[in-house]
PDB file of N, CA and C in Angstrom:
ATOM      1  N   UNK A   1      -2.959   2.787  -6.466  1.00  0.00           N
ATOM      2  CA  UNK A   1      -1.571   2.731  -6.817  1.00  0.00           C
ATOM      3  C   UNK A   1      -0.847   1.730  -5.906  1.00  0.00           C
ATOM      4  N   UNK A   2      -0.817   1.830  -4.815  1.00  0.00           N
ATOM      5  CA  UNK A   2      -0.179   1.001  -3.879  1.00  0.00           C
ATOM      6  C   UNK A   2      -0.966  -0.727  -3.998  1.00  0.00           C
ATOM      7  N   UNK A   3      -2.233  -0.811  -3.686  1.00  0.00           N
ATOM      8  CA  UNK A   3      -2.647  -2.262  -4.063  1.00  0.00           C
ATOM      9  C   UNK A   3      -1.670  -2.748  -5.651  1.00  0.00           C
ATOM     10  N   UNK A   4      -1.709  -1.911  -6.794  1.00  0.00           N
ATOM     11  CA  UNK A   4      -1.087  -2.200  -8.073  1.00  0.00           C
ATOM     12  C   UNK A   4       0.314  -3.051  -7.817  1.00  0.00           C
ATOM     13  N   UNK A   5       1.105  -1.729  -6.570  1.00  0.00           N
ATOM     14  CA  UNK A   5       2.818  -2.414  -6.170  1.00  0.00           C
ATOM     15  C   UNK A   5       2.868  -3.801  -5.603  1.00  0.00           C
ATOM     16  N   UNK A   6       1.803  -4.021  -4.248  1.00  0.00           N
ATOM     17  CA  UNK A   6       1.805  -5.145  -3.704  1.00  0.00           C
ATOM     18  C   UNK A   6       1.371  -6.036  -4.636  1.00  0.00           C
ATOM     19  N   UNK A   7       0.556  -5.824  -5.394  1.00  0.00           N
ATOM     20  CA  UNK A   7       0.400  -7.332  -6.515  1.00  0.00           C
ATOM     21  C   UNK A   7       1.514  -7.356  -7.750  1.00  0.00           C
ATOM     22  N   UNK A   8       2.397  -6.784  -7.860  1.00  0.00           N
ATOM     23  CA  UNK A   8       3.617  -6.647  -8.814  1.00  0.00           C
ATOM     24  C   UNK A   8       4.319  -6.965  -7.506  1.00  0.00           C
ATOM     25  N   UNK A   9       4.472  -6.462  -6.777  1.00  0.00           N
ATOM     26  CA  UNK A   9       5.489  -7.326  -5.768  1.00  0.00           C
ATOM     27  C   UNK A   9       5.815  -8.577  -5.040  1.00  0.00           C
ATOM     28  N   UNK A  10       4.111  -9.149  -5.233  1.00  0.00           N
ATOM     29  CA  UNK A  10       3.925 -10.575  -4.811  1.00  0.00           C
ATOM     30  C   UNK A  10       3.899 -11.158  -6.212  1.00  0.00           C
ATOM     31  N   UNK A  11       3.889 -11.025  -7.488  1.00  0.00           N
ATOM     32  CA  UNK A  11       4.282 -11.407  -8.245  1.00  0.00           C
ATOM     33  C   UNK A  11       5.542 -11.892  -8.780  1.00  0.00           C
ATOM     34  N   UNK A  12       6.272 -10.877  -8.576  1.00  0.00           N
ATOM     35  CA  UNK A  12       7.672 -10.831  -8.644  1.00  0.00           C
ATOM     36  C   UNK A  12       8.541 -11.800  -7.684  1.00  0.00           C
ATOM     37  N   UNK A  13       8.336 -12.005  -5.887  1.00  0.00           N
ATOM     38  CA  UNK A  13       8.448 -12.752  -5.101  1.00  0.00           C
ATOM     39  C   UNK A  13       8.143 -14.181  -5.981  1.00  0.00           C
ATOM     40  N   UNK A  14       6.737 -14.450  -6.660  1.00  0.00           N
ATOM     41  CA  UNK A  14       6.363 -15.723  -7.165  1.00  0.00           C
ATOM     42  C   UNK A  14       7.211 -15.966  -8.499  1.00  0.00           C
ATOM     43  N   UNK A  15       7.582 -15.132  -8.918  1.00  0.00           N
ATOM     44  CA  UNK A  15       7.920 -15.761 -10.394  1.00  0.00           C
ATOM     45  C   UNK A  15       9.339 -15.487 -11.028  1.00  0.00           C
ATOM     46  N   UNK A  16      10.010 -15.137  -9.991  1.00  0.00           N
ATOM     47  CA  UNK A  16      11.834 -14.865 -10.075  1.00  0.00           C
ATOM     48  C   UNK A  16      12.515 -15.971 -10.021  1.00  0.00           C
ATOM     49  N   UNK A  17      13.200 -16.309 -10.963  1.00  0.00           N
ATOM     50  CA  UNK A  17      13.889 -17.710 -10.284  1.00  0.00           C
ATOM     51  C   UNK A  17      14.065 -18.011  -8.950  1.00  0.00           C
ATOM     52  N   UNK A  18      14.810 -16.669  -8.606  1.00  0.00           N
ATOM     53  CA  UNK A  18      16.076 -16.167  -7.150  1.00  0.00           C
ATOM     54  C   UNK A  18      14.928 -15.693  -6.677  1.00  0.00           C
ATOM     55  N   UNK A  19      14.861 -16.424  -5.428  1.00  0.00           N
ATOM     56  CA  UNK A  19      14.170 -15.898  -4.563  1.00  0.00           C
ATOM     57  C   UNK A  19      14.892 -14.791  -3.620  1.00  0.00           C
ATOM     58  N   UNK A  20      15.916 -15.048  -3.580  1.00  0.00           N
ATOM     59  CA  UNK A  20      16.606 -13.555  -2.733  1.00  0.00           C
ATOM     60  C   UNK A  20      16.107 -12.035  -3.436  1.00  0.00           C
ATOM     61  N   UNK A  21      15.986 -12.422  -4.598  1.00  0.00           N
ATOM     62  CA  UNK A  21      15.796 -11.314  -5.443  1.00  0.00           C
ATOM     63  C   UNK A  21      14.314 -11.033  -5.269  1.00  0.00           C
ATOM     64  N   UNK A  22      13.798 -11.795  -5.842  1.00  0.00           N
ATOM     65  CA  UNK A  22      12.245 -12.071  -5.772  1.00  0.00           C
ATOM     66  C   UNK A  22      11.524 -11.526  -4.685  1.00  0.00           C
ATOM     67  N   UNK A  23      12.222 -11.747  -2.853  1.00  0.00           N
ATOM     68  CA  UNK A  23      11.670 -11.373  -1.772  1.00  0.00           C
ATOM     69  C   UNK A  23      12.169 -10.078  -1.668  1.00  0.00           C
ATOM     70  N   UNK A  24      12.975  -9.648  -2.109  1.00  0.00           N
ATOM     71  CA  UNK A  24      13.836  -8.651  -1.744  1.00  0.00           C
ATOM     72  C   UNK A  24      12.862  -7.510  -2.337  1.00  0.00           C
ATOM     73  N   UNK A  25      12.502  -7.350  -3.500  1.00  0.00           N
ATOM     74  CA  UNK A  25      11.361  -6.268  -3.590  1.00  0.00           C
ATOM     75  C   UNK A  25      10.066  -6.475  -2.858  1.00  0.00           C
ATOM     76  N   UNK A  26      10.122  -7.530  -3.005  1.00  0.00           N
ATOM     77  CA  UNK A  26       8.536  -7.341  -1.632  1.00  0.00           C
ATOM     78  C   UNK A  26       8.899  -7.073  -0.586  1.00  0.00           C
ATOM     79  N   UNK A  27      10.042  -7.057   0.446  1.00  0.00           N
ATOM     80  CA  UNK A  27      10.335  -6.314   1.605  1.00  0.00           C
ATOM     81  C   UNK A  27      11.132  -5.088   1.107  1.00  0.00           C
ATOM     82  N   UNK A  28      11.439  -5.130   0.131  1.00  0.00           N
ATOM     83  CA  UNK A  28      11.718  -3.094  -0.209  1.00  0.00           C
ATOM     84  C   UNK A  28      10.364  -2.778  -0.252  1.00  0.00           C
ATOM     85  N   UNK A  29       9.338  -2.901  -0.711  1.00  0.00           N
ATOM     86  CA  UNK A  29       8.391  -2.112  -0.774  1.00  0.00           C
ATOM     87  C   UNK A  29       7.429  -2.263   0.621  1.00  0.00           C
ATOM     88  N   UNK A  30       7.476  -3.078   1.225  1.00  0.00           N
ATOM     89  CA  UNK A  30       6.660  -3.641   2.538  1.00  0.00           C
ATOM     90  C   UNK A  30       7.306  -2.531   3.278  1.00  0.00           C
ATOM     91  N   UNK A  31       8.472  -2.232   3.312  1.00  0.00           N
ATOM     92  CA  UNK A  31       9.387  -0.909   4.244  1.00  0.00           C
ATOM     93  C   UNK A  31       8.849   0.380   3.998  1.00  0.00           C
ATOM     94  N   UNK A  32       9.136   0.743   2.369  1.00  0.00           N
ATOM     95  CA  UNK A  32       8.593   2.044   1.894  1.00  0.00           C
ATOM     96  C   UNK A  32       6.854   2.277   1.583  1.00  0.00           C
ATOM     97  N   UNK A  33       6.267   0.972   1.762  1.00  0.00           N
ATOM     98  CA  UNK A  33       4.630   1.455   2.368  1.00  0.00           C
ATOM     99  C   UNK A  33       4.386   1.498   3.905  1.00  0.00           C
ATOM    100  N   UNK A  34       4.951   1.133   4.118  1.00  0.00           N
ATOM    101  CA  UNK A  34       4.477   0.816   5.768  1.00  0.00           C
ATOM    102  C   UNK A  34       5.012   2.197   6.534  1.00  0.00           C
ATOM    103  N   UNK A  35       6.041   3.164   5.873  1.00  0.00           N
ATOM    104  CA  UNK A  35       7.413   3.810   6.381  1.00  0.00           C
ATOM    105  C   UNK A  35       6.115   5.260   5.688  1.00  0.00           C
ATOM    106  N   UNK A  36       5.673   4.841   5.033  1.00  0.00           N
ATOM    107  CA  UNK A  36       5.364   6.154   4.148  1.00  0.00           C
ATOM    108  C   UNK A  36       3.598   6.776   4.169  1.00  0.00           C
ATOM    109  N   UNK A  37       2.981   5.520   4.139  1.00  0.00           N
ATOM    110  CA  UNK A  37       1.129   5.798   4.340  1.00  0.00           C
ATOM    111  C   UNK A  37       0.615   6.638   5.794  1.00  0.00           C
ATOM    112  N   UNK A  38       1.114   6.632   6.748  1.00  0.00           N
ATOM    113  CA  UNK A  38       0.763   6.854   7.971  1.00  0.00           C
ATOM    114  C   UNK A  38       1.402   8.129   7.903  1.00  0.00           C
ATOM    115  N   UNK A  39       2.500   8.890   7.134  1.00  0.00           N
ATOM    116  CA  UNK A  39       2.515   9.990   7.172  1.00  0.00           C
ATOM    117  C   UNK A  39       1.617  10.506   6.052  1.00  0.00           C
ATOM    118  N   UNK A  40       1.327   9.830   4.922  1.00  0.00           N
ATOM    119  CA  UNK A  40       0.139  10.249   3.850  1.00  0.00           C
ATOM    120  C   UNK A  40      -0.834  10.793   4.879  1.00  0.00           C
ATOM    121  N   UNK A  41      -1.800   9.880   5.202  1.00  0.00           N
ATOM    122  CA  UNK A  41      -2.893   9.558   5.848  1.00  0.00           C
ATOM    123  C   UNK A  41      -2.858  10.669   7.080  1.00  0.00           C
ATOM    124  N   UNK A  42      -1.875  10.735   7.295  1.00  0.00           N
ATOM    125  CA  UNK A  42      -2.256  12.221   8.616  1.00  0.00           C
ATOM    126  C   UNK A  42      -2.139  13.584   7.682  1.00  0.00           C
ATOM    127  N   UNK A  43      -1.351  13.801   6.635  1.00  0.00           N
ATOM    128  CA  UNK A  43      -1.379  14.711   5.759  1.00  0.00           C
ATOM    129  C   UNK A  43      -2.797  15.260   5.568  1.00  0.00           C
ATOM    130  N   UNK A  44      -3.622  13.640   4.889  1.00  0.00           N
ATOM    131  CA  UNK A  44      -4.308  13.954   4.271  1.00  0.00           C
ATOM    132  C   UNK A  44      -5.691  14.393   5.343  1.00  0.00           C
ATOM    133  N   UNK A  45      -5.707  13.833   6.537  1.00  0.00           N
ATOM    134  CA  UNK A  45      -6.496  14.041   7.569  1.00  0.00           C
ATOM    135  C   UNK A  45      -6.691  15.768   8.225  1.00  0.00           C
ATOM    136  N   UNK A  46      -5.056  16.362   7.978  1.00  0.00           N
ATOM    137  CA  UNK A  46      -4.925  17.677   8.356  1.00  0.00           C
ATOM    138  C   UNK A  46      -5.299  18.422   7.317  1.00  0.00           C
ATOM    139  N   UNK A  47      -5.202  18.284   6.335  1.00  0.00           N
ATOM    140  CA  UNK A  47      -5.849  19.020   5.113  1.00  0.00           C
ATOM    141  C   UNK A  47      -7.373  18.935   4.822  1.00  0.00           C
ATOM    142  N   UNK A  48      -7.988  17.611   4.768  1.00  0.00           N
ATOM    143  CA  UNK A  48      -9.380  17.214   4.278  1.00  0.00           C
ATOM    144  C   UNK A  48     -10.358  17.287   5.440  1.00  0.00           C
ATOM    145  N   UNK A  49      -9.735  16.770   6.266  1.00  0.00           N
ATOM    146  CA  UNK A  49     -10.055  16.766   7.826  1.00  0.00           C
ATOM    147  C   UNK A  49     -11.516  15.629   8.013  1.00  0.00           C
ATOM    148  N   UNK A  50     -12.946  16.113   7.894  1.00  0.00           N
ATOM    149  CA  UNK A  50     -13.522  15.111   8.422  1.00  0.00           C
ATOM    150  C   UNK A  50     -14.048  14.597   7.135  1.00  0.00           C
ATOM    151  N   UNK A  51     -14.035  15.564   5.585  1.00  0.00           N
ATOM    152  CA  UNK A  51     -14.566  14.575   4.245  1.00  0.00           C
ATOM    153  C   UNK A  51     -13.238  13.563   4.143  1.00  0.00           C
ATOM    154  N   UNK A  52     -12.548  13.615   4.835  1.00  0.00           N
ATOM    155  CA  UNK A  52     -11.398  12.513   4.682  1.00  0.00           C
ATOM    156  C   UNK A  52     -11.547  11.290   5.182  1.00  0.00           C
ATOM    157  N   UNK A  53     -11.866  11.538   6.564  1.00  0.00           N
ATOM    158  CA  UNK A  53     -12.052  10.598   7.558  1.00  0.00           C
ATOM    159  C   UNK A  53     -13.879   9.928   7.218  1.00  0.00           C
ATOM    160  N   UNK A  54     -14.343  10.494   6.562  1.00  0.00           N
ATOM    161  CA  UNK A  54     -16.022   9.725   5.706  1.00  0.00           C
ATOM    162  C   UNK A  54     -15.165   8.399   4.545  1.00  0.00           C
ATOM    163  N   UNK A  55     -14.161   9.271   3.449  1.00  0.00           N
ATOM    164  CA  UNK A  55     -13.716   8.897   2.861  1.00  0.00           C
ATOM    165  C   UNK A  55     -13.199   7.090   3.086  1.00  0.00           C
ATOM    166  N   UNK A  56     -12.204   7.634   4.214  1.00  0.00           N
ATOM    167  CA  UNK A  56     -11.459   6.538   4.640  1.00  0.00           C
ATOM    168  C   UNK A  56     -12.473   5.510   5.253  1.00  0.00           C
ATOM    169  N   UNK A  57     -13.726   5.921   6.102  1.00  0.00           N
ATOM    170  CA  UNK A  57     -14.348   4.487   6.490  1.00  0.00           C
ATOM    171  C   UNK A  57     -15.383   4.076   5.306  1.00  0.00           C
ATOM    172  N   UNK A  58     -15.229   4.288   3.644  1.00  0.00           N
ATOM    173  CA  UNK A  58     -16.056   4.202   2.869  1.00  0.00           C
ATOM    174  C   UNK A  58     -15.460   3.129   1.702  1.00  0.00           C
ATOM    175  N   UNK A  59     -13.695   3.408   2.652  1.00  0.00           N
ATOM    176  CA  UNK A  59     -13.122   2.673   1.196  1.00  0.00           C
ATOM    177  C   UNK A  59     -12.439   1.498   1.917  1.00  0.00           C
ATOM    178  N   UNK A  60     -11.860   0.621   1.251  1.00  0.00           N
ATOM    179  CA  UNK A  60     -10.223  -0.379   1.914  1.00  0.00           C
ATOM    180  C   UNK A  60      -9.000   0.846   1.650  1.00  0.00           C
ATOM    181  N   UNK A  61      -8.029   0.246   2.632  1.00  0.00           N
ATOM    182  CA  UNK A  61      -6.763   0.866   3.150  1.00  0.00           C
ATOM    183  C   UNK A  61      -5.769   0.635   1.909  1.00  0.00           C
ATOM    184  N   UNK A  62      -5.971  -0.828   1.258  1.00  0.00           N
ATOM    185  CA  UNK A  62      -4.713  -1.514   0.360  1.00  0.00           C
ATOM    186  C   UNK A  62      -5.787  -1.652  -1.211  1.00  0.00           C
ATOM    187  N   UNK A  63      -6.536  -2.359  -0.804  1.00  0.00           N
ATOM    188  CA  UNK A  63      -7.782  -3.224  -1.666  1.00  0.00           C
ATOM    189  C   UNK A  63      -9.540  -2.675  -1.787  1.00  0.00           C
ATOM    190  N   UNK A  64      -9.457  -1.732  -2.655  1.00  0.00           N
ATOM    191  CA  UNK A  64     -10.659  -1.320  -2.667  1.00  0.00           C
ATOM    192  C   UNK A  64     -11.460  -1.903  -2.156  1.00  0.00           C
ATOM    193  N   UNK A  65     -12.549  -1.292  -1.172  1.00  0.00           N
ATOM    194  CA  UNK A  65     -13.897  -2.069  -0.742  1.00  0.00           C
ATOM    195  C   UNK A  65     -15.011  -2.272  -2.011  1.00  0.00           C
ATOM    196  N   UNK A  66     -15.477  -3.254  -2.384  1.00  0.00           N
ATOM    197  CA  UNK A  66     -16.687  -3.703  -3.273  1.00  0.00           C
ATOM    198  C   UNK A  66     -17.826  -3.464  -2.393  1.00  0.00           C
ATOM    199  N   UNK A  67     -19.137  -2.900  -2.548  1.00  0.00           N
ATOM    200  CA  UNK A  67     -20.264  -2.384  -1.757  1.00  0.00           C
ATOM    201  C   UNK A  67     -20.973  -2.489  -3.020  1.00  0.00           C
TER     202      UNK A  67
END
């Protein structure tokens, strides 16, 4: 879900006329991921605990890992 926003958001940055506009959702959302995953991610660490932490070094953070 989140990789989906950042590539609609760097899209949007690229292809707005207005770039005020254009940047302006890629740093709204650069705020509300950056503001928001690190409380996910401990959530999900206190709940799942160590199949979480397998999880997390199995995958990418933003961009799925290919293996």
């Amino acid at each position: 879900m989140y990789s989906a926003f950042w590539l609609w958001a760097i899209a949007q940055a690229l292809l707005l006329p207005n770039w005020v506009a254009g940047f302006a959702g890629l740093i709204g959302f650069g705020i509300l991921y950056f503001g928001r995953v690190a409380k996910e991610e401990r959530m999900m660490l206190e709940t799942f605990r160590d199949s979480y932490r397998v999880y997390m070094e199995r995958t990418g953070r933003i961009f799925p890992s290919i293996r």
